[in-house]
N, C-alpha and C. Protein backbone atom coordinates (compact mmCIF):
# COMPACT_ATOMS: atom_id res chain seq x y z
N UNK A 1 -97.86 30.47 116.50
CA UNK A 1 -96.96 30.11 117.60
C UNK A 1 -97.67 30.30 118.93
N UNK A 2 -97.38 29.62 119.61
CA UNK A 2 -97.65 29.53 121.27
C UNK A 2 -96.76 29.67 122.22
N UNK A 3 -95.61 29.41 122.09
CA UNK A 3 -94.57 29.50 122.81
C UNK A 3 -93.54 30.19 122.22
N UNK A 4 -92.35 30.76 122.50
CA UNK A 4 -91.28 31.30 122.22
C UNK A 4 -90.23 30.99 123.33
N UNK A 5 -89.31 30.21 122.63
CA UNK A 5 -88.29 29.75 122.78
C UNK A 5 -86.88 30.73 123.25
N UNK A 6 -86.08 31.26 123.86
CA UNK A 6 -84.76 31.27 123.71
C UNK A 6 -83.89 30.43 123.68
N UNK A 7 -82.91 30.76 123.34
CA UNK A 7 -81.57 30.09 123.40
C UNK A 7 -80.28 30.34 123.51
N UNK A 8 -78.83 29.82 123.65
CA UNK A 8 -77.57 30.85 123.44
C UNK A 8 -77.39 30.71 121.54
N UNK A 9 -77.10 31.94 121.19
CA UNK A 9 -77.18 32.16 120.00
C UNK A 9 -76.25 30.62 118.99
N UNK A 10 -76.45 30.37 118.11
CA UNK A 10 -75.93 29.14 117.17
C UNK A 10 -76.38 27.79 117.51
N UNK A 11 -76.73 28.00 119.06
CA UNK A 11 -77.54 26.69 119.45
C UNK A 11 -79.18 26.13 118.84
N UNK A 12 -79.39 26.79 117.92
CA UNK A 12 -80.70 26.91 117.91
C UNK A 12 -81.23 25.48 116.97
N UNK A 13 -80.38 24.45 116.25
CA UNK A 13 -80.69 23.33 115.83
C UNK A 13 -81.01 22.50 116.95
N UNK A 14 -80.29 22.43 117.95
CA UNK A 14 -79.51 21.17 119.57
C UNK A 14 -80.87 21.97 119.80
N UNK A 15 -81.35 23.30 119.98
CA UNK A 15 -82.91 23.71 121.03
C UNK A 15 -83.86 23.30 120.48
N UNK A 16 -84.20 23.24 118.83
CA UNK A 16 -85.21 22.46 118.63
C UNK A 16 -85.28 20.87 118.28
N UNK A 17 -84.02 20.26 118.51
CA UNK A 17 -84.12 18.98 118.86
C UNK A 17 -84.55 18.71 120.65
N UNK A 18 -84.06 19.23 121.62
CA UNK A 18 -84.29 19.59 122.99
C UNK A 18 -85.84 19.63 122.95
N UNK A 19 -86.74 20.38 122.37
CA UNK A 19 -87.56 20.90 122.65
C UNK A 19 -88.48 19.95 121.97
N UNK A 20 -88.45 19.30 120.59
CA UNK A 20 -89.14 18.14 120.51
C UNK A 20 -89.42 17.43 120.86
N UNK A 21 -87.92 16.66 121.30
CA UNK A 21 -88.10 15.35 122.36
C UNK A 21 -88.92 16.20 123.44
N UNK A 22 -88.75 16.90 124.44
CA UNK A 22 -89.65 17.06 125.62
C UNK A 22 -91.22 17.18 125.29
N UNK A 23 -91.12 17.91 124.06
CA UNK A 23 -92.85 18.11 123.98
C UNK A 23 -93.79 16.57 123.02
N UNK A 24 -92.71 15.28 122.92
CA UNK A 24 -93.17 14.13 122.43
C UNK A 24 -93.25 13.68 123.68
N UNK A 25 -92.43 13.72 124.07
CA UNK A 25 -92.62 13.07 125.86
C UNK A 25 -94.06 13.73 126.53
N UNK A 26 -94.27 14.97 126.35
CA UNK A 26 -95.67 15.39 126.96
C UNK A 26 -96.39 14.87 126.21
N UNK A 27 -96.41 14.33 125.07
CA UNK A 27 -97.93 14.20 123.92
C UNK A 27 -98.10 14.73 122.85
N UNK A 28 -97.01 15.59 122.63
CA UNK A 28 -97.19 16.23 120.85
C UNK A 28 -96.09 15.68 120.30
N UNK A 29 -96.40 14.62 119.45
CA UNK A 29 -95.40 14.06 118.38
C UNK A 29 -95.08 14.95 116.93
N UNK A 30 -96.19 16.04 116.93
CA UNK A 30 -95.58 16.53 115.77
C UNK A 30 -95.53 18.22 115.75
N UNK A 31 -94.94 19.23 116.58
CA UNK A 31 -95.19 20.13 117.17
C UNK A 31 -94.19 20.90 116.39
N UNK A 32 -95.07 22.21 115.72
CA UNK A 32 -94.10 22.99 114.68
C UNK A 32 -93.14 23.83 115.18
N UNK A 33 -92.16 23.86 114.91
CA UNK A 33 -91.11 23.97 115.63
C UNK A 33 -89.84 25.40 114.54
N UNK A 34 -90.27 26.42 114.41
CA UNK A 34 -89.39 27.43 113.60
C UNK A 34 -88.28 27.90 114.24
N UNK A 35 -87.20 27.84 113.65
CA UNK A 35 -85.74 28.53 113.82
C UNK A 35 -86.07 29.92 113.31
N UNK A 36 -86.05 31.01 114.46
CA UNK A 36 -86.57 32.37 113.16
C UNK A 36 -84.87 32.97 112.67
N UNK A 37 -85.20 33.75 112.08
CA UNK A 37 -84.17 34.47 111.34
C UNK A 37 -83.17 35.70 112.72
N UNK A 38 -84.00 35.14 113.46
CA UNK A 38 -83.31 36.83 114.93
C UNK A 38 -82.74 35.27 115.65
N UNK A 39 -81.41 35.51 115.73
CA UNK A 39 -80.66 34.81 116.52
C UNK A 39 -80.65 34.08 118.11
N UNK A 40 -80.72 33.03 118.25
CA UNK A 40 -81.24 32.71 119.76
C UNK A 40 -83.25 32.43 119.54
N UNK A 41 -83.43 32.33 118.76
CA UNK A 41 -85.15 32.73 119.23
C UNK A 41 -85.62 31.85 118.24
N UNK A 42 -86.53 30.98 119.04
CA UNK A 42 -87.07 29.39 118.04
C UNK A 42 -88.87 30.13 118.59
N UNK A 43 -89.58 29.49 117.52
CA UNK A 43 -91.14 29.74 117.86
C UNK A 43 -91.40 28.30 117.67
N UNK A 44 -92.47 28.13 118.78
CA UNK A 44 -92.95 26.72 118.50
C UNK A 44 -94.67 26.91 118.61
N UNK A 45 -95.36 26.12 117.68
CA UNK A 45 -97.12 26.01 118.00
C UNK A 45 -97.08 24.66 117.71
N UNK A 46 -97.53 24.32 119.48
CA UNK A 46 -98.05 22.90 120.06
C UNK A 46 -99.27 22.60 120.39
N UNK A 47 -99.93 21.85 120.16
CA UNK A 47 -101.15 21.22 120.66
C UNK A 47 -101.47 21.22 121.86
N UNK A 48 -100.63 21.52 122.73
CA UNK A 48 -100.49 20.91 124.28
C UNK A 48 -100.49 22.88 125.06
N UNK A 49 -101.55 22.84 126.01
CA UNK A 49 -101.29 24.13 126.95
C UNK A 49 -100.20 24.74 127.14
N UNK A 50 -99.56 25.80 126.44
CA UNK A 50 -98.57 26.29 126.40
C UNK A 50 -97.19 26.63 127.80
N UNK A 51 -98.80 27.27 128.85
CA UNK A 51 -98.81 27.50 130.35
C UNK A 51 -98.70 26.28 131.14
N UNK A 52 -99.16 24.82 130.38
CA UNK A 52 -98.83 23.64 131.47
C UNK A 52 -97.66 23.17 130.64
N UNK A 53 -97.04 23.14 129.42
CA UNK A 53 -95.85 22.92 129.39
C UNK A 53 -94.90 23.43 129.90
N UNK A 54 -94.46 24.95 130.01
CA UNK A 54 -94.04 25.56 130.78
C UNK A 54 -93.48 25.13 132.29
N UNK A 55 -94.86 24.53 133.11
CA UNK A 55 -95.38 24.23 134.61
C UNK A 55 -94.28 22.95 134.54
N UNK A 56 -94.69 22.08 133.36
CA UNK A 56 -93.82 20.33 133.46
C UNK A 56 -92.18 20.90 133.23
N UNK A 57 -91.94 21.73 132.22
CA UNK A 57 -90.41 21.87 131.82
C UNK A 57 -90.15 22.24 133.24
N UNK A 58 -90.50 23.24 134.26
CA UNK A 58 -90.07 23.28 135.34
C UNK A 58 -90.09 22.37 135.72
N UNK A 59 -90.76 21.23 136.48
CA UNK A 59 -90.71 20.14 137.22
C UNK A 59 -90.02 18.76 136.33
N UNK A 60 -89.24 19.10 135.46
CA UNK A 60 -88.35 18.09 134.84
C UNK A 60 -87.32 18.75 135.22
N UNK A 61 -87.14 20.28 135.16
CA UNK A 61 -85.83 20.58 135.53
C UNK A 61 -85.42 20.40 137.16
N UNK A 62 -86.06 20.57 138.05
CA UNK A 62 -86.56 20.03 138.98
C UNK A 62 -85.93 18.70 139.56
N UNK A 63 -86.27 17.40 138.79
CA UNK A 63 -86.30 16.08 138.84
C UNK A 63 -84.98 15.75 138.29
N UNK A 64 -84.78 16.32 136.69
CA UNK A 64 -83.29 16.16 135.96
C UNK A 64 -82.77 17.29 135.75
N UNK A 65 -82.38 18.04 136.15
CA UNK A 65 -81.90 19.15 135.66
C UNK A 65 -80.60 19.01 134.19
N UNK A 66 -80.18 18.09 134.23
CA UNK A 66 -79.51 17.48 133.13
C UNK A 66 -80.12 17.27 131.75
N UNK A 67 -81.44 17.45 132.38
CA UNK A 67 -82.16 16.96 130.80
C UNK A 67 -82.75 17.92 130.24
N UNK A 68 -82.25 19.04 130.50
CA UNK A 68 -82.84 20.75 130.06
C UNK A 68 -81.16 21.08 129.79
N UNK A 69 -80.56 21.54 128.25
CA UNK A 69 -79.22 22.09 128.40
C UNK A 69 -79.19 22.97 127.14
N UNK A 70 -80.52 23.17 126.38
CA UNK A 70 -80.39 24.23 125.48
C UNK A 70 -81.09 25.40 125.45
N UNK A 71 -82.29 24.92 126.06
CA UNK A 71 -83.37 25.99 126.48
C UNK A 71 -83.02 26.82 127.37
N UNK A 72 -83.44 28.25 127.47
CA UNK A 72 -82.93 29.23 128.07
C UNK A 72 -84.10 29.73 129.11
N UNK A 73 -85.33 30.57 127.73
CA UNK A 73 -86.45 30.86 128.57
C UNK A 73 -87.23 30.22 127.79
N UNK A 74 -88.56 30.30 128.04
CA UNK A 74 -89.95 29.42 127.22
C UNK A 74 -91.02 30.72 127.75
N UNK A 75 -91.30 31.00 127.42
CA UNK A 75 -92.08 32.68 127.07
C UNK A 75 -93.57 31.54 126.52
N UNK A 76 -94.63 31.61 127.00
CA UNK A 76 -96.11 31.02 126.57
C UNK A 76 -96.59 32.39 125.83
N UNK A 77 -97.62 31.94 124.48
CA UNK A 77 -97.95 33.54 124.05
C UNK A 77 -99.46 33.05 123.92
N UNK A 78 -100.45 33.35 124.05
CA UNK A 78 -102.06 33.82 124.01
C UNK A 78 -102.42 33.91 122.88
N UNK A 79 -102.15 35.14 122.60
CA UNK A 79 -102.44 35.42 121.21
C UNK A 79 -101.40 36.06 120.25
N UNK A 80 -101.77 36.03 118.72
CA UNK A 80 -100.76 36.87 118.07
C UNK A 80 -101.45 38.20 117.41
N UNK A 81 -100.82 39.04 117.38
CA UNK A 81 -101.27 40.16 116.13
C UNK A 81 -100.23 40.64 115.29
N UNK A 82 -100.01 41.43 114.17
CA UNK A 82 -99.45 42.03 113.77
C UNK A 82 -98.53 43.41 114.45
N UNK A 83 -97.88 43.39 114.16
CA UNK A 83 -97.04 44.43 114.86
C UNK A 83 -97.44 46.04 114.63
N UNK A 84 -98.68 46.37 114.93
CA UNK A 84 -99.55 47.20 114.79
C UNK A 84 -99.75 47.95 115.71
N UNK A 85 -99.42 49.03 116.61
CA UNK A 85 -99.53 49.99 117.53
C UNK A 85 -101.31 49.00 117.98
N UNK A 86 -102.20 49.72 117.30
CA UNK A 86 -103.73 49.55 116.79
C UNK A 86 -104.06 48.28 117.03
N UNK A 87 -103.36 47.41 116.49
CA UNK A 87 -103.99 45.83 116.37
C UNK A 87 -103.21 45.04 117.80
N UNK A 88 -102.08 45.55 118.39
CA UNK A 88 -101.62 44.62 119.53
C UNK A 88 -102.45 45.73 120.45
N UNK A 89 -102.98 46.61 120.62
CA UNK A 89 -103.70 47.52 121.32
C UNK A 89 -105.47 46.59 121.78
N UNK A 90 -105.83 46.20 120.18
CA UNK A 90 -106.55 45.42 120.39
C UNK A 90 -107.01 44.30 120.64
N UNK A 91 -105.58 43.48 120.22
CA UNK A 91 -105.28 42.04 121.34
C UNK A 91 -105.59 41.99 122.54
N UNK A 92 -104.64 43.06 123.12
CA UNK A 92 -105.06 43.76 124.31
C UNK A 92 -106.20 43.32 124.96
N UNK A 93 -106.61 44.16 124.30
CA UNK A 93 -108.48 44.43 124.81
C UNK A 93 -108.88 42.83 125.14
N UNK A 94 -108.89 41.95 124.46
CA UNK A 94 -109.24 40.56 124.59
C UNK A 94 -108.96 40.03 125.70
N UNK A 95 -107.73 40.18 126.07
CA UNK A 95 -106.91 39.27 127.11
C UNK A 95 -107.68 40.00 128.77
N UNK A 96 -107.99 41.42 128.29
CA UNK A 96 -107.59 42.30 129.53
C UNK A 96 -108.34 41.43 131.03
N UNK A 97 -109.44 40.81 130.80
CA UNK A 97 -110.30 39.98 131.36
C UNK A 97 -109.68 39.15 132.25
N UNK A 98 -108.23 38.92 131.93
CA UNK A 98 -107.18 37.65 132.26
C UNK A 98 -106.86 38.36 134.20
N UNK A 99 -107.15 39.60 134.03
CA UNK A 99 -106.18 40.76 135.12
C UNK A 99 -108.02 40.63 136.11
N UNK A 100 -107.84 40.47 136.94
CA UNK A 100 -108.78 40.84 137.93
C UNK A 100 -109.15 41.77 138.24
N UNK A 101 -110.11 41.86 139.14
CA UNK A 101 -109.97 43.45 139.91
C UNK A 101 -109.36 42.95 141.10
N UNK A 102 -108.55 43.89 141.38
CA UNK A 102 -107.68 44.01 142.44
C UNK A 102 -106.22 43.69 142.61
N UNK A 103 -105.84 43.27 141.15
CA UNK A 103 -104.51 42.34 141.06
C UNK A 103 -103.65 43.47 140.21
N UNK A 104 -102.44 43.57 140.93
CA UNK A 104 -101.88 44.52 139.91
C UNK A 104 -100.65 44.37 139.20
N UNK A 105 -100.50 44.67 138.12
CA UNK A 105 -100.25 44.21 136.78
C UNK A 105 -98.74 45.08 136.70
N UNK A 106 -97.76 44.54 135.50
CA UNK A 106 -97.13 45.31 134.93
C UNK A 106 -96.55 44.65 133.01
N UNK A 107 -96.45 45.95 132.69
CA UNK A 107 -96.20 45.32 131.03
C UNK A 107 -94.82 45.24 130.59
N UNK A 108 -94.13 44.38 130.05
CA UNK A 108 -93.14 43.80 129.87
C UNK A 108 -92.75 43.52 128.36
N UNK A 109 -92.23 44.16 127.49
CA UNK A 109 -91.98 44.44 126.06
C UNK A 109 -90.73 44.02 125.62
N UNK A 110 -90.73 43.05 124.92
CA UNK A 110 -89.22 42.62 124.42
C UNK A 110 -89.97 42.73 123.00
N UNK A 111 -88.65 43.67 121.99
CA UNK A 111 -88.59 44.28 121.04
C UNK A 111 -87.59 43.37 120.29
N UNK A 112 -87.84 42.76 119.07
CA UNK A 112 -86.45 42.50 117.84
C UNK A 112 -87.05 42.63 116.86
N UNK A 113 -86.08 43.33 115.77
CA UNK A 113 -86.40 43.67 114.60
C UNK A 113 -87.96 44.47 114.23
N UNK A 114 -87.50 45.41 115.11
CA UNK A 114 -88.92 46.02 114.93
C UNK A 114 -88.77 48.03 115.85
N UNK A 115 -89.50 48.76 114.84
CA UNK A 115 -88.95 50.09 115.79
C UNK A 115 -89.78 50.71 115.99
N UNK A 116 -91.07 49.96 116.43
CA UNK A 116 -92.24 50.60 116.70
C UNK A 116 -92.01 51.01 118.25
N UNK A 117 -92.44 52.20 118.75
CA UNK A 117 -91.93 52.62 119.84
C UNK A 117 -92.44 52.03 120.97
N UNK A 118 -91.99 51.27 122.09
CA UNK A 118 -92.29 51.09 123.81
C UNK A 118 -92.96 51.79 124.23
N UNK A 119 -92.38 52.52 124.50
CA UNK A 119 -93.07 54.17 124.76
C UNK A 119 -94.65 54.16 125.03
N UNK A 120 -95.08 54.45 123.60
CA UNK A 120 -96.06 54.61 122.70
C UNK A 120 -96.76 53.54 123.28
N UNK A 121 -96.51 52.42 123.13
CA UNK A 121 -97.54 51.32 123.01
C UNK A 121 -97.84 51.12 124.56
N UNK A 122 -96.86 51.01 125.49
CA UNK A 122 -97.09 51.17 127.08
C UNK A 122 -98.51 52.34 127.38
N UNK A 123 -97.87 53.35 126.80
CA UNK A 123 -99.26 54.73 127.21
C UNK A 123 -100.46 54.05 126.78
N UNK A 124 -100.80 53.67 125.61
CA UNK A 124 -101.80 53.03 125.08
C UNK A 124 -102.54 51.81 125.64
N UNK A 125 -101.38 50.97 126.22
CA UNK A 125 -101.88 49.82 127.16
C UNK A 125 -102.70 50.07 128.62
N UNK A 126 -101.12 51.26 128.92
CA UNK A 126 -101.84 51.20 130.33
C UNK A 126 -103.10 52.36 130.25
N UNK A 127 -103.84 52.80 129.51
CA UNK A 127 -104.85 53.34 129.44
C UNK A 127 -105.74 52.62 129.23
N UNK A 128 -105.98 51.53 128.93
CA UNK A 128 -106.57 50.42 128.93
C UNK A 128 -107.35 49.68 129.78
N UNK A 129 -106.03 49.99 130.96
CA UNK A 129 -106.07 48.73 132.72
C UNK A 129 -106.35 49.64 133.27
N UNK A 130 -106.97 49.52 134.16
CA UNK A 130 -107.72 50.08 135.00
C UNK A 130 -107.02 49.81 136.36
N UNK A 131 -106.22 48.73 136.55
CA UNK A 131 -105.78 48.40 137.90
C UNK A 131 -104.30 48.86 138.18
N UNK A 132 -103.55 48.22 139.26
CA UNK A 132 -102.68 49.38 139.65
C UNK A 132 -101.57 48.50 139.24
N UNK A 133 -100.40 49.58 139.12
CA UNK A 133 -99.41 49.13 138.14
C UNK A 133 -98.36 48.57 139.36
N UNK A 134 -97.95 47.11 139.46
CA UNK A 134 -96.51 46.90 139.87
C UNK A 134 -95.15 46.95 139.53
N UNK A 135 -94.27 47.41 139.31
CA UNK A 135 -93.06 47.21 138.57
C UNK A 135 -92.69 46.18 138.83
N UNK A 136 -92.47 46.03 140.47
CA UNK A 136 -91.43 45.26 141.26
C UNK A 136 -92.24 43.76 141.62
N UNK A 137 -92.77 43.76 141.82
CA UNK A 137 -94.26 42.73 142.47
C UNK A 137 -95.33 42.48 141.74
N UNK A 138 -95.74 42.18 140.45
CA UNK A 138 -97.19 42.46 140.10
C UNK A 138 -97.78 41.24 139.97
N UNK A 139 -99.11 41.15 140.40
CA UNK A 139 -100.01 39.64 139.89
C UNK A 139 -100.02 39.48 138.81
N UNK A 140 -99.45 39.92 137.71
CA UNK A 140 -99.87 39.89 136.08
C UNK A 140 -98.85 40.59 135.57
N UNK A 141 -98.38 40.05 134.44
CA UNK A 141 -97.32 40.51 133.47
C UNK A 141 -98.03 40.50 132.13
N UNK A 142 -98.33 42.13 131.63
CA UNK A 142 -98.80 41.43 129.89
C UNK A 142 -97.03 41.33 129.37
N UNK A 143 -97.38 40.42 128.56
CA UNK A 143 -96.00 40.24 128.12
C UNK A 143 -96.19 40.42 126.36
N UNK A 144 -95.61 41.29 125.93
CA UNK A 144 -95.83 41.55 124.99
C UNK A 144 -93.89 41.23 124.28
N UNK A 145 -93.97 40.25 123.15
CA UNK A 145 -93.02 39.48 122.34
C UNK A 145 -92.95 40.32 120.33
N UNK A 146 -92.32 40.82 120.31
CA UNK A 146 -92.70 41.60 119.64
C UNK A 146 -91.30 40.85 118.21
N UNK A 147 -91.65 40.46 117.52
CA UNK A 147 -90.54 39.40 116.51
C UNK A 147 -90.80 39.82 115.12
N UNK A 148 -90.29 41.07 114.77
CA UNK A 148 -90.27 41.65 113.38
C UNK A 148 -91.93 41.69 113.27
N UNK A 149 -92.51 41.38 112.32
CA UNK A 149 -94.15 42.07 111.94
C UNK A 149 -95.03 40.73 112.78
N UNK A 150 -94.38 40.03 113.76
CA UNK A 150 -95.78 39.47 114.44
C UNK A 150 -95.63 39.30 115.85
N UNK A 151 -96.66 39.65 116.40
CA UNK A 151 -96.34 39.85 118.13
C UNK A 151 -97.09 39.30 118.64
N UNK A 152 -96.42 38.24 119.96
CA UNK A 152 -96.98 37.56 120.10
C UNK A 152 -97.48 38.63 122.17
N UNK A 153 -98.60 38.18 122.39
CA UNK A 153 -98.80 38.31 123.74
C UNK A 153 -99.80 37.72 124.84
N UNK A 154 -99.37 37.78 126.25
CA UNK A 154 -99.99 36.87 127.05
C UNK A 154 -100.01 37.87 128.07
N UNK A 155 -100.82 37.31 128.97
CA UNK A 155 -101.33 37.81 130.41
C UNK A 155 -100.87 36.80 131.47
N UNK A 156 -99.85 37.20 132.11
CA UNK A 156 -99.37 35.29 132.54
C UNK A 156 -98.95 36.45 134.59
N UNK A 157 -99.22 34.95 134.87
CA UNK A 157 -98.21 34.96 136.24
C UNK A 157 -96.60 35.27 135.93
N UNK A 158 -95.74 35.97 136.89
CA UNK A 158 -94.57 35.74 136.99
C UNK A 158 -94.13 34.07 137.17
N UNK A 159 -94.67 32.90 137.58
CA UNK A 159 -94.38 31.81 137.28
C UNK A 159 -94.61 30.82 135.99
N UNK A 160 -95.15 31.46 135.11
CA UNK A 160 -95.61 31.12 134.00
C UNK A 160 -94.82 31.73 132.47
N UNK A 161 -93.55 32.36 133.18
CA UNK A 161 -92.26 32.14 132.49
C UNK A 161 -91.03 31.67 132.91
N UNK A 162 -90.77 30.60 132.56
CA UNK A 162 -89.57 29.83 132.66
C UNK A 162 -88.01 30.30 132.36
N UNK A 163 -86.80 30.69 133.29
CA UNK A 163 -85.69 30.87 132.58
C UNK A 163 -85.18 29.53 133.72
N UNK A 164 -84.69 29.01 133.23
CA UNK A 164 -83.63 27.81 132.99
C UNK A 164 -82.62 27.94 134.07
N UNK A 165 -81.94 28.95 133.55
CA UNK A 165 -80.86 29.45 134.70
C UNK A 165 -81.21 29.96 135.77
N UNK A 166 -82.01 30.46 136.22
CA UNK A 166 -82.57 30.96 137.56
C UNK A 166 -83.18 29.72 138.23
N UNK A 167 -84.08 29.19 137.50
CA UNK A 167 -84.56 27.66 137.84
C UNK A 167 -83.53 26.55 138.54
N UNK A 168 -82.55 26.30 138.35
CA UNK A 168 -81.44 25.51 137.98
C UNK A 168 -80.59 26.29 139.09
N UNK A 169 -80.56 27.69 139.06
CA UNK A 169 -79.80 28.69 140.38
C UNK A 169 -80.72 28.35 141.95
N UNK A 170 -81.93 28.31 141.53
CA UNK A 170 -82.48 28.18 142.62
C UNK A 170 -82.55 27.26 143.81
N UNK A 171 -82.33 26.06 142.66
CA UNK A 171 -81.67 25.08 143.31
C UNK A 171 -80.69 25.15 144.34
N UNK A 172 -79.75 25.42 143.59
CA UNK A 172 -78.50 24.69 144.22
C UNK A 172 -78.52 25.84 145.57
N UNK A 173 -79.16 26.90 145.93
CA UNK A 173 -79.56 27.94 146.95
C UNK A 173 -79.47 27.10 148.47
């Protein structure tokens, strides 16, 4: 998977019809598309830059806002590991390159079906980074997606996750 999907819970057939058509319209006619078993939450692995689909679903919502009505958020993921204290520790390590010097970061953990501790894995991360932590403001979000035994994670801008409703709120501002 590359992306992770939300949705409002039972909608999740109407999101991956939603989400096909848009990503045939970008160029992937055949883009795998899973309903997982945790309610609200579709995984998709597309051919197409996860981070520039993302960029277009904004600027369609943008243009039609009508033509976005199941999708919630669109979460881009980097890489996957196992749900491994150890092994998303060492994902980690891969991405860390993504964070500059001078840009400062914060880590962002959404947990389902899974009771490996936050906690724990935060201490471990941020021992890692070397740079300074934002809560409120940061150049970098690791975003760590954590979906029963496989976790997905990225090093992204705060604009390089999409929620729908804020998008769509911003507007009408």
């Amino acid at each position: 998977m590359n992306l992770i999907i939300t949705c409002a819970r039972h909608l999740e057939p109407e999101t991956k019809e939603e989400i096909t058509r848009i990503l045939g319209e970008f160029g992937d006619s055949e883009p795998k598309i899973t309903i997982t078993s945790m309610s609200g939450i579709l995984t998709v692995k597309t051919k197409l830059d996860p981070i520039e689909v993302v960029k277009r679903i904004r600027e369609l919502i943008i243009d039609e806002p009508w033509s976005i009505r199941y999708c919630l958020r669109l979460i881009p993921i980097q890489k996957l590991s196992e749900t491994k204290i150890d092994e998303i520790e060492e994902t980690i390590s891969e991405l860390i390159g993504c964070i500059s010097k001078g840009e400062s970061y914060r880590i962002s953990i959404e947990k389902r079906n899974s009771s490996i501790s936050s906690q724990e894995l935060i201490t471990k991360i941020a021992t890692k980074i070397k740079n300074k932590v934002s809560l409120e403001n940061p150049d970098k979000i690791v975003q760590i997606e954590i979906l029963g035994t496989k976790t997905g994670i990225s090093i992204l801008k705060k604009s390089d996750i999409l929620s729908v409703e804020k998008t769509k709120r911003s507007m009408s501002d």
